[in-house]
N, C-alpha and C. Protein backbone atom coordinates (compact mmCIF):
# COMPACT_ATOMS: atom_id res chain seq x y z
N UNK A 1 -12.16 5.90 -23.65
CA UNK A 1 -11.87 6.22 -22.26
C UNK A 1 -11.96 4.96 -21.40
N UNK A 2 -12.99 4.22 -21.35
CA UNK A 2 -12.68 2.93 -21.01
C UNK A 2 -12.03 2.05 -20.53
N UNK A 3 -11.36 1.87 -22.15
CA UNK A 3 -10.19 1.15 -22.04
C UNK A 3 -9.42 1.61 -21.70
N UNK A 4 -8.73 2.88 -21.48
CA UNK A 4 -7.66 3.57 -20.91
C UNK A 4 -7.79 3.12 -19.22
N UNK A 5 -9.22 2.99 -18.85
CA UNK A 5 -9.38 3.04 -17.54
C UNK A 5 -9.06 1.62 -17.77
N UNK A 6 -9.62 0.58 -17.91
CA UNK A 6 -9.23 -0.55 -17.43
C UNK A 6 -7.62 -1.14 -17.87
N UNK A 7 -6.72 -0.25 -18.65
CA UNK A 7 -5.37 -0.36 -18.89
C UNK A 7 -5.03 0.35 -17.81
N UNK A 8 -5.55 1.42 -16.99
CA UNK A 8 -4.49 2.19 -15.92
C UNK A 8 -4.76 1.23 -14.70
N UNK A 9 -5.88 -0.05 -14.25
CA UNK A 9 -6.13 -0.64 -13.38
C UNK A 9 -5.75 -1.56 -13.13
N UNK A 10 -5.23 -2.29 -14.73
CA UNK A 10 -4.53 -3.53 -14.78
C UNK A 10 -2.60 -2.96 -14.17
N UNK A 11 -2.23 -1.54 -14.68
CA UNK A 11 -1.46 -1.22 -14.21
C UNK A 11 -1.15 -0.96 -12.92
N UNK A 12 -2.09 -0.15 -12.23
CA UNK A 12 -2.59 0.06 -10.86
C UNK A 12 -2.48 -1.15 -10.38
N UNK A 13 -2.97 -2.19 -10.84
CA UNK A 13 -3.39 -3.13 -9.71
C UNK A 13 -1.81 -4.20 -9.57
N UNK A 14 -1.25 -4.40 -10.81
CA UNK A 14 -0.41 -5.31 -10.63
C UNK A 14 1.01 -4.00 -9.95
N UNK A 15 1.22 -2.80 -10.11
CA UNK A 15 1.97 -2.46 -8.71
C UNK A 15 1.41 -2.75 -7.42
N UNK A 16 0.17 -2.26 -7.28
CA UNK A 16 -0.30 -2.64 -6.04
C UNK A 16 0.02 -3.76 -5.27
N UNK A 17 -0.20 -5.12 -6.28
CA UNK A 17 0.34 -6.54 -5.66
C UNK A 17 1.41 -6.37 -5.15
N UNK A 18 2.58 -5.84 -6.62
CA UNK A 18 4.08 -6.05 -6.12
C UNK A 18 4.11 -5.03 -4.48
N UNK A 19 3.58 -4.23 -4.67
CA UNK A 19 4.60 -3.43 -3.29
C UNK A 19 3.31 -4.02 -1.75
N UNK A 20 2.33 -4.67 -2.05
CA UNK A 20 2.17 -5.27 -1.17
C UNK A 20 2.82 -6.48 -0.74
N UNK A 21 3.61 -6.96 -1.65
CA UNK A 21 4.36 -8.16 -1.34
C UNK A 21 5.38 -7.93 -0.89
N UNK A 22 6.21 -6.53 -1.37
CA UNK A 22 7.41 -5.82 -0.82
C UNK A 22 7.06 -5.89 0.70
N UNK A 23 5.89 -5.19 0.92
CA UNK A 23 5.63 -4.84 2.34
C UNK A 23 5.47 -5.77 3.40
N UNK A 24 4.75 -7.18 3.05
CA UNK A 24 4.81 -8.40 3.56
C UNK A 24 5.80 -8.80 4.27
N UNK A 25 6.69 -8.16 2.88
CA UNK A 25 8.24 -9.25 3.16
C UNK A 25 8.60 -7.81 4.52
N UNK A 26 8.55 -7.22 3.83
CA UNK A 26 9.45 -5.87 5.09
C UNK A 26 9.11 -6.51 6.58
N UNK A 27 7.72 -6.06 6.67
CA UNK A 27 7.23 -6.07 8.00
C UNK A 27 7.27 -7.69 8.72
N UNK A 28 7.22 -8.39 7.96
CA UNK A 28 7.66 -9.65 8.52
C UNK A 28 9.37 -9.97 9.11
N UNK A 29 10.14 -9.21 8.53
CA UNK A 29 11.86 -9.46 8.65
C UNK A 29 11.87 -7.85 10.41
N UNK A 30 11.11 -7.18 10.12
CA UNK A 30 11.10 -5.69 10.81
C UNK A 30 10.17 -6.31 12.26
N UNK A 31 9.03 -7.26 11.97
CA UNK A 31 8.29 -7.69 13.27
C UNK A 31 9.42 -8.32 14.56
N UNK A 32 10.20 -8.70 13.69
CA UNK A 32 11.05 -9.41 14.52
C UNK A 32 12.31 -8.74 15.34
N UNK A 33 12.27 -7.59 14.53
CA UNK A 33 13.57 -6.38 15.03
C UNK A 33 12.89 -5.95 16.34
N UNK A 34 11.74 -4.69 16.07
CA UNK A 34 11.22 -4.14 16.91
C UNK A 34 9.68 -4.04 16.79
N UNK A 35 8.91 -4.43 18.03
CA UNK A 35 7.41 -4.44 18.03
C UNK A 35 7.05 -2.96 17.85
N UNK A 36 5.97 -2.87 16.65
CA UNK A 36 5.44 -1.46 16.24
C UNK A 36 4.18 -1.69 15.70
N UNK A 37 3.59 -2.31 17.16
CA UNK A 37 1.80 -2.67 16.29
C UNK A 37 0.73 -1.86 15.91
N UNK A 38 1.70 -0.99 16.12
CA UNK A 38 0.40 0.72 15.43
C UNK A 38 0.42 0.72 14.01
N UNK A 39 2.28 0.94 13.95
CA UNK A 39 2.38 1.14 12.42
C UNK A 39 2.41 -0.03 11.51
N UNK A 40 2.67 -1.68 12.04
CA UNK A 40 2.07 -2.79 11.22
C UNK A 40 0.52 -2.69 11.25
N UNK A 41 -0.62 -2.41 11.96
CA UNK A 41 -1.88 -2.14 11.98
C UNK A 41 -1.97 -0.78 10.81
N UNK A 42 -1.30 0.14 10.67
CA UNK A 42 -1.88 1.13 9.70
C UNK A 42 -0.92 0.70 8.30
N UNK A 43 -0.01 -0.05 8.31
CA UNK A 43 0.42 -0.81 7.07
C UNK A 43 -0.75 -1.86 6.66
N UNK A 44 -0.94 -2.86 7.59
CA UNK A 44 -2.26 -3.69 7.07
C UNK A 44 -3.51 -2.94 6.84
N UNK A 45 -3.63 -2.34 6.97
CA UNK A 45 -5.08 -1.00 6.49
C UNK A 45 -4.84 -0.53 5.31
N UNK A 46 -3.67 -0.01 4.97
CA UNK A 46 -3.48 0.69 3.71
C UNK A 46 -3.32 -0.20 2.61
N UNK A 47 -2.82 -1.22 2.94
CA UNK A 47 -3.05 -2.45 2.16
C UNK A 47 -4.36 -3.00 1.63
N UNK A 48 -5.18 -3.01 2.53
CA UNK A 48 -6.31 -2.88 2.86
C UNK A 48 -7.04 -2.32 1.85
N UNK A 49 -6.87 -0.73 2.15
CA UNK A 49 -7.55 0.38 1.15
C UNK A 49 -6.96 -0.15 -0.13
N UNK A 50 -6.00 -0.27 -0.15
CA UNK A 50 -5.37 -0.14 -1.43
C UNK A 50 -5.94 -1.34 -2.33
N UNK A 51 -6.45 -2.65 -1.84
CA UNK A 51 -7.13 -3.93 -2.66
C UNK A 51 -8.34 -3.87 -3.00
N UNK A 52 -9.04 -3.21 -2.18
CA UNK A 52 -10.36 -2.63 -1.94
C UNK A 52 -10.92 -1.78 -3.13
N UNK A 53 -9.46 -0.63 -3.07
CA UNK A 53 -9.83 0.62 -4.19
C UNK A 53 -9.51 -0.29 -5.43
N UNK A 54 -8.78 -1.02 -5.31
CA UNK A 54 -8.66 -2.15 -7.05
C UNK A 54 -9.67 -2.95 -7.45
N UNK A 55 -10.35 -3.21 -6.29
CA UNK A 55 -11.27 -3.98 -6.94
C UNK A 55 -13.35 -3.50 -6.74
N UNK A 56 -12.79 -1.94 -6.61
CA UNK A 56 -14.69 -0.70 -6.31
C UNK A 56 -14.58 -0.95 -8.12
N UNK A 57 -15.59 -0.46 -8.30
CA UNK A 57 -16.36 -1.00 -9.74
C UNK A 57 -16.38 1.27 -10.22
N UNK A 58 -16.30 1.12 -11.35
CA UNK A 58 -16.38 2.19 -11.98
C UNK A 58 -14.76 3.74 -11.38
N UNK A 59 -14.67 4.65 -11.67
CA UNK A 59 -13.75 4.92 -11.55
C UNK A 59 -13.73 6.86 -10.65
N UNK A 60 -15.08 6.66 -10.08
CA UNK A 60 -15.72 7.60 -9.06
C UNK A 60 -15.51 9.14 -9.66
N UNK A 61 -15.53 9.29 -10.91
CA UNK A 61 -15.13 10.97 -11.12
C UNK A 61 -14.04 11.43 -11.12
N UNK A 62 -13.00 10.20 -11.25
CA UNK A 62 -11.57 10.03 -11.45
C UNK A 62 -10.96 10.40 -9.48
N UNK A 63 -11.97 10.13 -8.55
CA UNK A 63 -11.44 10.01 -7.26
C UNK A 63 -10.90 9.21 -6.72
N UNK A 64 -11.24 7.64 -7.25
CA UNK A 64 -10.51 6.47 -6.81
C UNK A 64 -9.03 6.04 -7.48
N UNK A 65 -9.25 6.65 -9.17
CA UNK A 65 -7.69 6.73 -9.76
C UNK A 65 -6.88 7.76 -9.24
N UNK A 66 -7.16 8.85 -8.44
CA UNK A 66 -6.28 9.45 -7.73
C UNK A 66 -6.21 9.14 -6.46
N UNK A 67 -6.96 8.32 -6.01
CA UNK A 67 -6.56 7.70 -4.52
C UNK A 67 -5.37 6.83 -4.44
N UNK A 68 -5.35 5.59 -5.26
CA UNK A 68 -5.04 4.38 -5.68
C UNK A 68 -3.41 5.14 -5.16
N UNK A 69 -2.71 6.08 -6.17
CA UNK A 69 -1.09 6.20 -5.67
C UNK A 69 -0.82 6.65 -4.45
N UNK A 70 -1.97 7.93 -4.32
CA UNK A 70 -2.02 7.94 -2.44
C UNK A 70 -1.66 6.75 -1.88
N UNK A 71 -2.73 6.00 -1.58
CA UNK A 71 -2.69 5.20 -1.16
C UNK A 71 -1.32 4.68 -1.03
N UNK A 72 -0.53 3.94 -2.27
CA UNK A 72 0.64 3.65 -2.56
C UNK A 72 1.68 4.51 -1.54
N UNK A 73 1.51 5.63 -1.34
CA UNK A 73 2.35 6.41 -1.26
C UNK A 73 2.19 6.53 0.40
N UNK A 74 1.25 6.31 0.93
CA UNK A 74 1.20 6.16 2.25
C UNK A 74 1.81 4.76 2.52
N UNK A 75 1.53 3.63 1.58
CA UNK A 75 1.80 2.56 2.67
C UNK A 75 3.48 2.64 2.59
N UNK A 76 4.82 3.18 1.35
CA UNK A 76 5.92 3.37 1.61
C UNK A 76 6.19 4.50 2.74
N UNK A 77 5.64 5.41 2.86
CA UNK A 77 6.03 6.21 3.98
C UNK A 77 5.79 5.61 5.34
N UNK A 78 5.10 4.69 5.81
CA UNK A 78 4.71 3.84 6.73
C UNK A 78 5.83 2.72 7.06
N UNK A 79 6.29 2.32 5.61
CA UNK A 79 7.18 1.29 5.43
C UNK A 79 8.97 1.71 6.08
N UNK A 80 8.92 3.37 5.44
CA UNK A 80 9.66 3.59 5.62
C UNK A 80 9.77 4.09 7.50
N UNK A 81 8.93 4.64 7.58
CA UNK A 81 8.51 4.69 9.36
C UNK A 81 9.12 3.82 10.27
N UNK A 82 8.30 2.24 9.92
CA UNK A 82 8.64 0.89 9.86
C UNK A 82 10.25 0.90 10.81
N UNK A 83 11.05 1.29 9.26
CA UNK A 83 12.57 1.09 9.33
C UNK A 83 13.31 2.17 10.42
N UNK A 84 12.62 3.13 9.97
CA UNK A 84 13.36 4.31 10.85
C UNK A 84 12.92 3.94 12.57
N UNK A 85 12.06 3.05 12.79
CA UNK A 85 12.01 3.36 14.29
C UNK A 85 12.47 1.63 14.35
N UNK A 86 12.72 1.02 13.70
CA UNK A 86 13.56 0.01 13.87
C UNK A 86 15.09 0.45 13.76
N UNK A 87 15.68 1.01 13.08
CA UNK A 87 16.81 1.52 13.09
C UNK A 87 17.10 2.57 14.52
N UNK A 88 15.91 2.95 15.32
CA UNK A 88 16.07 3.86 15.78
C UNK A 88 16.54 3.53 17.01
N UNK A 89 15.63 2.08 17.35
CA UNK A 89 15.59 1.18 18.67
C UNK A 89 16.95 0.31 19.05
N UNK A 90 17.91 0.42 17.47
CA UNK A 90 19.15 -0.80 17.89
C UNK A 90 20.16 0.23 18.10
């Protein structure tokens, strides 16, 4: 079991990087469209959570491996937010 856990973290964690880097790039090209410092503030949070929950120690009763895609899954809906009220403003 273990090792399964530290194979789903190494997995976990290296998406995590990539779509935080996705998001980087987004909100940096999107800062410049339209100011939305709520939803870049709750994108940098979930980011946030999301490095945080990769690197808590043990695997909470399997609460933090089901947080981890939450997580994921909030910061694209945010991302996508992002776009839609940039798309919304031109």
């Amino acid at each position: 079991m273990e090792l399964w856990n530290r194979t789903f973290t190494r997995r976990t964690a290296a998406r995590s990087v990539l779509s935080a880097g996705a998001a980087g790039l987004a909100v940096a090209s999107l800062a410049k469209a339209a100011p939305q410092p709520h939803m870049q503030a709750a994108l940098k949070a979930l980011q946030n959570a999301a490095s945080q929950l990769e690197q808590a120690a043990d695997d909470k009763g399997g609460h933090r491996a089901k947080a981890i895609p939450l997580v994921s899954q909030a910061i694209n809906q945010v991302q996508q937010g992002i776009q839609a009220g940039t798309a919304a403003s031109k």
